[in-house]
Each structure stands twice: as C-alpha cells, then as structure tokens.
C-alpha atoms as a PDB file:
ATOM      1  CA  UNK A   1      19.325 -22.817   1.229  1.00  0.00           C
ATOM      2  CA  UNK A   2      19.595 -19.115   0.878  1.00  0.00           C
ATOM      3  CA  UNK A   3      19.061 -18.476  -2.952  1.00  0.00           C
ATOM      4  CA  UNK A   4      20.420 -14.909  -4.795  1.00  0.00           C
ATOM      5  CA  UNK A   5      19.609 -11.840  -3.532  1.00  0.00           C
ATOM      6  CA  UNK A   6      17.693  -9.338  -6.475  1.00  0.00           C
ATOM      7  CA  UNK A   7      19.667  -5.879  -5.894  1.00  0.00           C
ATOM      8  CA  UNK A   8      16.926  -3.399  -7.055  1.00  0.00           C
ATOM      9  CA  UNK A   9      19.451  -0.629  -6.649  1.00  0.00           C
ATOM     10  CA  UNK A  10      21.715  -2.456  -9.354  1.00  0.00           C
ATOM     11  CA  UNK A  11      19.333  -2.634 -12.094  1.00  0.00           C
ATOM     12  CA  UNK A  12      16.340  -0.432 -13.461  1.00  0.00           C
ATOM     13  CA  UNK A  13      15.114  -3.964 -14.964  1.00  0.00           C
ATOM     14  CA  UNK A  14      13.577  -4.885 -11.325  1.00  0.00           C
ATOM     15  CA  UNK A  15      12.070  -1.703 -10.817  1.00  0.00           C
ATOM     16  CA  UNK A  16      10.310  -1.796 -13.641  1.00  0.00           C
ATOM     17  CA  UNK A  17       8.774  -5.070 -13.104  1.00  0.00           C
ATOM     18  CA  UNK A  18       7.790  -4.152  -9.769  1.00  0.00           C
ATOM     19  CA  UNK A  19       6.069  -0.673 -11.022  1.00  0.00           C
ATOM     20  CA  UNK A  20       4.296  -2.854 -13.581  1.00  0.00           C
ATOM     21  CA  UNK A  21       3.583  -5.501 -10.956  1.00  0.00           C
ATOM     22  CA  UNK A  22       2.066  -2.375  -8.509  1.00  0.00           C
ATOM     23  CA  UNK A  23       0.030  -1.199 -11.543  1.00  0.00           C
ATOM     24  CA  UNK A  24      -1.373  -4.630 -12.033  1.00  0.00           C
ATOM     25  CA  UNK A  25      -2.269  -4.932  -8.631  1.00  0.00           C
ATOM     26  CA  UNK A  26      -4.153  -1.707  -8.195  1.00  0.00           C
ATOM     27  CA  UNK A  27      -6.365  -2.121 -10.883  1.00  0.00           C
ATOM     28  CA  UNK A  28      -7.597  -5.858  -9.653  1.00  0.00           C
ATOM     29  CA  UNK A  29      -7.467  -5.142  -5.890  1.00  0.00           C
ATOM     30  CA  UNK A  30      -9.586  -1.509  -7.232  1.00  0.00           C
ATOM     31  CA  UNK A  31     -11.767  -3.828  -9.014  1.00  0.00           C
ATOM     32  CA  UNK A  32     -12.535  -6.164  -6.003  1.00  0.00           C
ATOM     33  CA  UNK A  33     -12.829  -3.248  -3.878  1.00  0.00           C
ATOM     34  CA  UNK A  34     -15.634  -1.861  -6.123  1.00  0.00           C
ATOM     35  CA  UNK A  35     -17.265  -5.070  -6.778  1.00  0.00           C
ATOM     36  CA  UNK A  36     -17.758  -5.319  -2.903  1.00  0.00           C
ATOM     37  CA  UNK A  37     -18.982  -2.199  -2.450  1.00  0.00           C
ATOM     38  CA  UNK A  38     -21.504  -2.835  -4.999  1.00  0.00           C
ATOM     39  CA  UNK A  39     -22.523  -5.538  -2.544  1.00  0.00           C
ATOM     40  CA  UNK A  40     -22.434  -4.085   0.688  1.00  0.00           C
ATOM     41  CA  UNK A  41     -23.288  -0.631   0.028  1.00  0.00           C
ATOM     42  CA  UNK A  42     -25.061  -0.170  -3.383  1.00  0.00           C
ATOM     43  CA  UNK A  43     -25.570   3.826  -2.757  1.00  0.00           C
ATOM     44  CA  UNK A  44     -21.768   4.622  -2.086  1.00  0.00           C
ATOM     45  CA  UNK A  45     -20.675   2.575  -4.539  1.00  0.00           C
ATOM     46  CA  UNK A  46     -23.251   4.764  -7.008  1.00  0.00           C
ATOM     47  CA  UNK A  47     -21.573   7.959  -5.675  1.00  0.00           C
ATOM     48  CA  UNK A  48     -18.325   6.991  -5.951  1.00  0.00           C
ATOM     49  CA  UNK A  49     -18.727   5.525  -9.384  1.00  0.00           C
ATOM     50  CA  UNK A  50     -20.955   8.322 -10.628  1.00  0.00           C
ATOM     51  CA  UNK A  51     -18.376  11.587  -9.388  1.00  0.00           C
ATOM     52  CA  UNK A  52     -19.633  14.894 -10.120  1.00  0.00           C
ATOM     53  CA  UNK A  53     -16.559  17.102 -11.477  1.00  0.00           C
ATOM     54  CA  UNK A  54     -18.613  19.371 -13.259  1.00  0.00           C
ATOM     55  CA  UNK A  55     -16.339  22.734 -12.553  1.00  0.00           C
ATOM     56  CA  UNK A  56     -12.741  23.085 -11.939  1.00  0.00           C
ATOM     57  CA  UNK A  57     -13.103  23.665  -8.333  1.00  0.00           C
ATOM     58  CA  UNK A  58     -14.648  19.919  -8.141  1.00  0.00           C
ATOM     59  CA  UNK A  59     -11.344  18.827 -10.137  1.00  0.00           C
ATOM     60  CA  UNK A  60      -9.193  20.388  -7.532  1.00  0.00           C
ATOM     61  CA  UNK A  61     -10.657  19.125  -4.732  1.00  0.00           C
ATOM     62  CA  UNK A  62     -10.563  15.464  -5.949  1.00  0.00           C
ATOM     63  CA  UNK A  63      -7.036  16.332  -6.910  1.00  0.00           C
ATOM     64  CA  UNK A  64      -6.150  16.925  -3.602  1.00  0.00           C
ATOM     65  CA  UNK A  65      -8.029  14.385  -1.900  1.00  0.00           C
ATOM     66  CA  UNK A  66      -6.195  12.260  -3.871  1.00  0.00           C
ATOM     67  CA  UNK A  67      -2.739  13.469  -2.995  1.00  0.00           C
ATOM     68  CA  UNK A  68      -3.798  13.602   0.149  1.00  0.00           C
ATOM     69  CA  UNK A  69      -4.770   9.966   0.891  1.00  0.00           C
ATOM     70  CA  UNK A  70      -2.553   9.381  -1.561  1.00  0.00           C
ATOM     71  CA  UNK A  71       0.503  10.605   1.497  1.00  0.00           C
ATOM     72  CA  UNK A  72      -1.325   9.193   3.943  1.00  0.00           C
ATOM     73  CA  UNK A  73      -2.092   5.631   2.907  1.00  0.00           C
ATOM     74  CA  UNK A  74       1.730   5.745   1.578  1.00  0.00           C
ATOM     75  CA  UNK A  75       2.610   6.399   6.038  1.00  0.00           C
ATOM     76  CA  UNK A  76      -0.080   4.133   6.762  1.00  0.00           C
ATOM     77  CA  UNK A  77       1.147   1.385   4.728  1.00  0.00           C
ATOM     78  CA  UNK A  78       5.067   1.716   6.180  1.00  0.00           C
ATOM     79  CA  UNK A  79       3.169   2.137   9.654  1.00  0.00           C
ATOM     80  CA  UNK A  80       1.535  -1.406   9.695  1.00  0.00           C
ATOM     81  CA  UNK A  81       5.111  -2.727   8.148  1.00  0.00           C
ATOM     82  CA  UNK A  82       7.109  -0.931  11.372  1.00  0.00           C
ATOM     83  CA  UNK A  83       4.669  -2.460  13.551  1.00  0.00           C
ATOM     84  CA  UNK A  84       5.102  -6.052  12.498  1.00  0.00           C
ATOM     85  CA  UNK A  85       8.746  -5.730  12.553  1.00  0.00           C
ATOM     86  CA  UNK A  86       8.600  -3.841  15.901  1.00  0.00           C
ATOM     87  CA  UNK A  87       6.335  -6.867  17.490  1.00  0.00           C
ATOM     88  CA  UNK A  88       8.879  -9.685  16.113  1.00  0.00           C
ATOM     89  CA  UNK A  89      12.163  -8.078  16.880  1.00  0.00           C
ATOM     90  CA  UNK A  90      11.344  -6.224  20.317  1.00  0.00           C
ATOM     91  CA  UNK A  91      13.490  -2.866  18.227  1.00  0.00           C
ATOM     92  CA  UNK A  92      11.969   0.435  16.928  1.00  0.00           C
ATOM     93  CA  UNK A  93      11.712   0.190  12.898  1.00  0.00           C
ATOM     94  CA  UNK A  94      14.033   2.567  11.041  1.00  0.00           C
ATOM     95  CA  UNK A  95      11.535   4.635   8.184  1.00  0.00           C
ATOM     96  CA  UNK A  96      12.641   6.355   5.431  1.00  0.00           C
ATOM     97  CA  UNK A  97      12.449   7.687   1.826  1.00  0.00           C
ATOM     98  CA  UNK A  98      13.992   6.856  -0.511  1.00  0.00           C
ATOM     99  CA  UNK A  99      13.903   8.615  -4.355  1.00  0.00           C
ATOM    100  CA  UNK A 100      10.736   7.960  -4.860  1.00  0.00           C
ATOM    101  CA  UNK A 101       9.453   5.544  -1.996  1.00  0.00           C
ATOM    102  CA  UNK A 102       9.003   4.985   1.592  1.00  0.00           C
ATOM    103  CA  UNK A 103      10.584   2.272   3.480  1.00  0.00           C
ATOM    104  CA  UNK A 104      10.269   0.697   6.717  1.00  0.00           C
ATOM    105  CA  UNK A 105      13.205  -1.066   7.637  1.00  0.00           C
ATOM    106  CA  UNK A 106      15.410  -3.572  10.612  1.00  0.00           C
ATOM    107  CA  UNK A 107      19.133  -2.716   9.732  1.00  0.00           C
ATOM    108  CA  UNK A 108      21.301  -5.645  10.952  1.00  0.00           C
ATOM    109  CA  UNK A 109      18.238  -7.700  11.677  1.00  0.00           C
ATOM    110  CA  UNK A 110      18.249 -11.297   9.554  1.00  0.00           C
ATOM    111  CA  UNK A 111      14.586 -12.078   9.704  1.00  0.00           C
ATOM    112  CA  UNK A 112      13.538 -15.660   8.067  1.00  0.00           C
ATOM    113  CA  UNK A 113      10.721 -16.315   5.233  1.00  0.00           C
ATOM    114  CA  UNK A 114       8.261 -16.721   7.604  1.00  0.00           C
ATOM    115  CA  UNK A 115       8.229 -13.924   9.803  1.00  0.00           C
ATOM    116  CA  UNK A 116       9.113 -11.473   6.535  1.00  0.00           C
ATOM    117  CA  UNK A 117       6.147 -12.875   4.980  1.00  0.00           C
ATOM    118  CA  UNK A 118       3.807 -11.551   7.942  1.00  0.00           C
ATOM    119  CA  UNK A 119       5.560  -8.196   7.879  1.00  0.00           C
ATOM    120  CA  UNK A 120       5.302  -8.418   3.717  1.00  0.00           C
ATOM    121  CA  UNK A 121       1.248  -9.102   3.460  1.00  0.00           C
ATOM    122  CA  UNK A 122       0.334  -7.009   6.763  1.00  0.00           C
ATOM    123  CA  UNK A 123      -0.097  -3.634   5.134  1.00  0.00           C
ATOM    124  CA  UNK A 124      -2.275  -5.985   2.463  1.00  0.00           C
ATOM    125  CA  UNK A 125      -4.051  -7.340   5.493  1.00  0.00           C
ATOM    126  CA  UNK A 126      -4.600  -4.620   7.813  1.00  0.00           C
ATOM    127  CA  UNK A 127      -5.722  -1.744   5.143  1.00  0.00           C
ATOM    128  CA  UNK A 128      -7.924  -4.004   3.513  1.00  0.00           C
ATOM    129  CA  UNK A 129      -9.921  -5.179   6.827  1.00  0.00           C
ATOM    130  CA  UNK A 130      -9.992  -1.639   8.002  1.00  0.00           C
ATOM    131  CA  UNK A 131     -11.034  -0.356   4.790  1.00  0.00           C
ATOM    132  CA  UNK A 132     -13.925  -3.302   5.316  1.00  0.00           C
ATOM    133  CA  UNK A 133     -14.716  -2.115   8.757  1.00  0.00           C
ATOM    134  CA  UNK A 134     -14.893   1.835   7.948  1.00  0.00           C
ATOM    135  CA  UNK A 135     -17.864   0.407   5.192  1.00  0.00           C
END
C-alpha cells in the first residue's frame, strides 16, 4: 500500500520539523561521538574538549575549519548517498543544491522501502565507521 507522499516544498511546517529533527540529532550523535572518544582516546578527547581560542587568530582558524569540514562532510554525505543509488540502479546519481541543501538524487527511478532505506542510513553508516577507523 503506498501511503501519502509529505511534499516538503508545499509546506514550511515539514521543514521545520526536519531542521529541529537535524538539531536533535547532532547534539546526541555529538554526544556519543564524545563519549567514545573519551574511551578510546582519552588525550584527544582532552584536546578537543579543552580548545585553546585564546586570540582572534585561534577564533578564525576554528571558524574556518569549521566551514570547511563543514562543505566537505555536506559532499561527503551526498557522495555515500550517490554511491548507494549508483550500486542499486546500475545509473550515475543526479547531485544538486538546492536553497539551502544538497541532494543526491535518481529522477524517474521508483526505488522500494528497502533499498531507499540502505541509501537513507548509508551516509549514517559509512561516516560514522570511517570516523571510527580515522581514531
């Protein structure tokens, strides 16, 4: 049974919810993140929770590193998306942006719950073991 279809384009209500959602998500996944470092490496996780911006040249710099990774987890994230769609379909992705976000996308392609779901939780997936790996 194919159910109703949420139009984000038709209402800011979704939107919304799905910013809040994303919010949500970044501070328990950040948590988790941290909490593991503690574990695996207790003298990064020091560093990193112990950051020295002590001039305004320090600011800047961790203001740009965080645009920067910022734009590149952003490409990373669409990149593992393309990929899964790429390996189920055979067919280049088509990426984009959007206003204000990045899409990876199968024009004309149906793809059932299943399959979606893999491309849906691989960005989760992938990042997070190679974020695992790179400790």
């Amino acid at each position: 049974m194919i159910g109703p279809m949420i139009g984000l384009t038709r209402s800011p209500a979704p939107w919304l919810w799905l910013a809040l959602l994303s919010l949500a998500l970044l501070a328990l996944f950040g948590w988790a993140f941290l909490a593991a470092l503690q574990i695996l490496r207790p003298a990064l996780a020091g560093e990193i929770l112990r950051p020295t911006l002590s001039s305004p040249l320090h600011i800047i710099g961790f203001l740009l590193t965080l645009i920067l990774v910022s734009i590149l987890m952003v490409v990373v994230h669409e990149g593992f998306h393309g990929l899964v769609f790429w390996l189920i379909t055979g067919q280049r992705p088509v990426y984009g942006i959007k206003g204000l976000y990045a899409f990876a996308a199968m024009p004309g392609w149906y793809i059932a719950r299943n399959p979606y779901l893999v491309v849906a939780f691989a960005p989760f997936l992938g990042i997070t073991l190679a974020g695992f790996g790179l400790l």
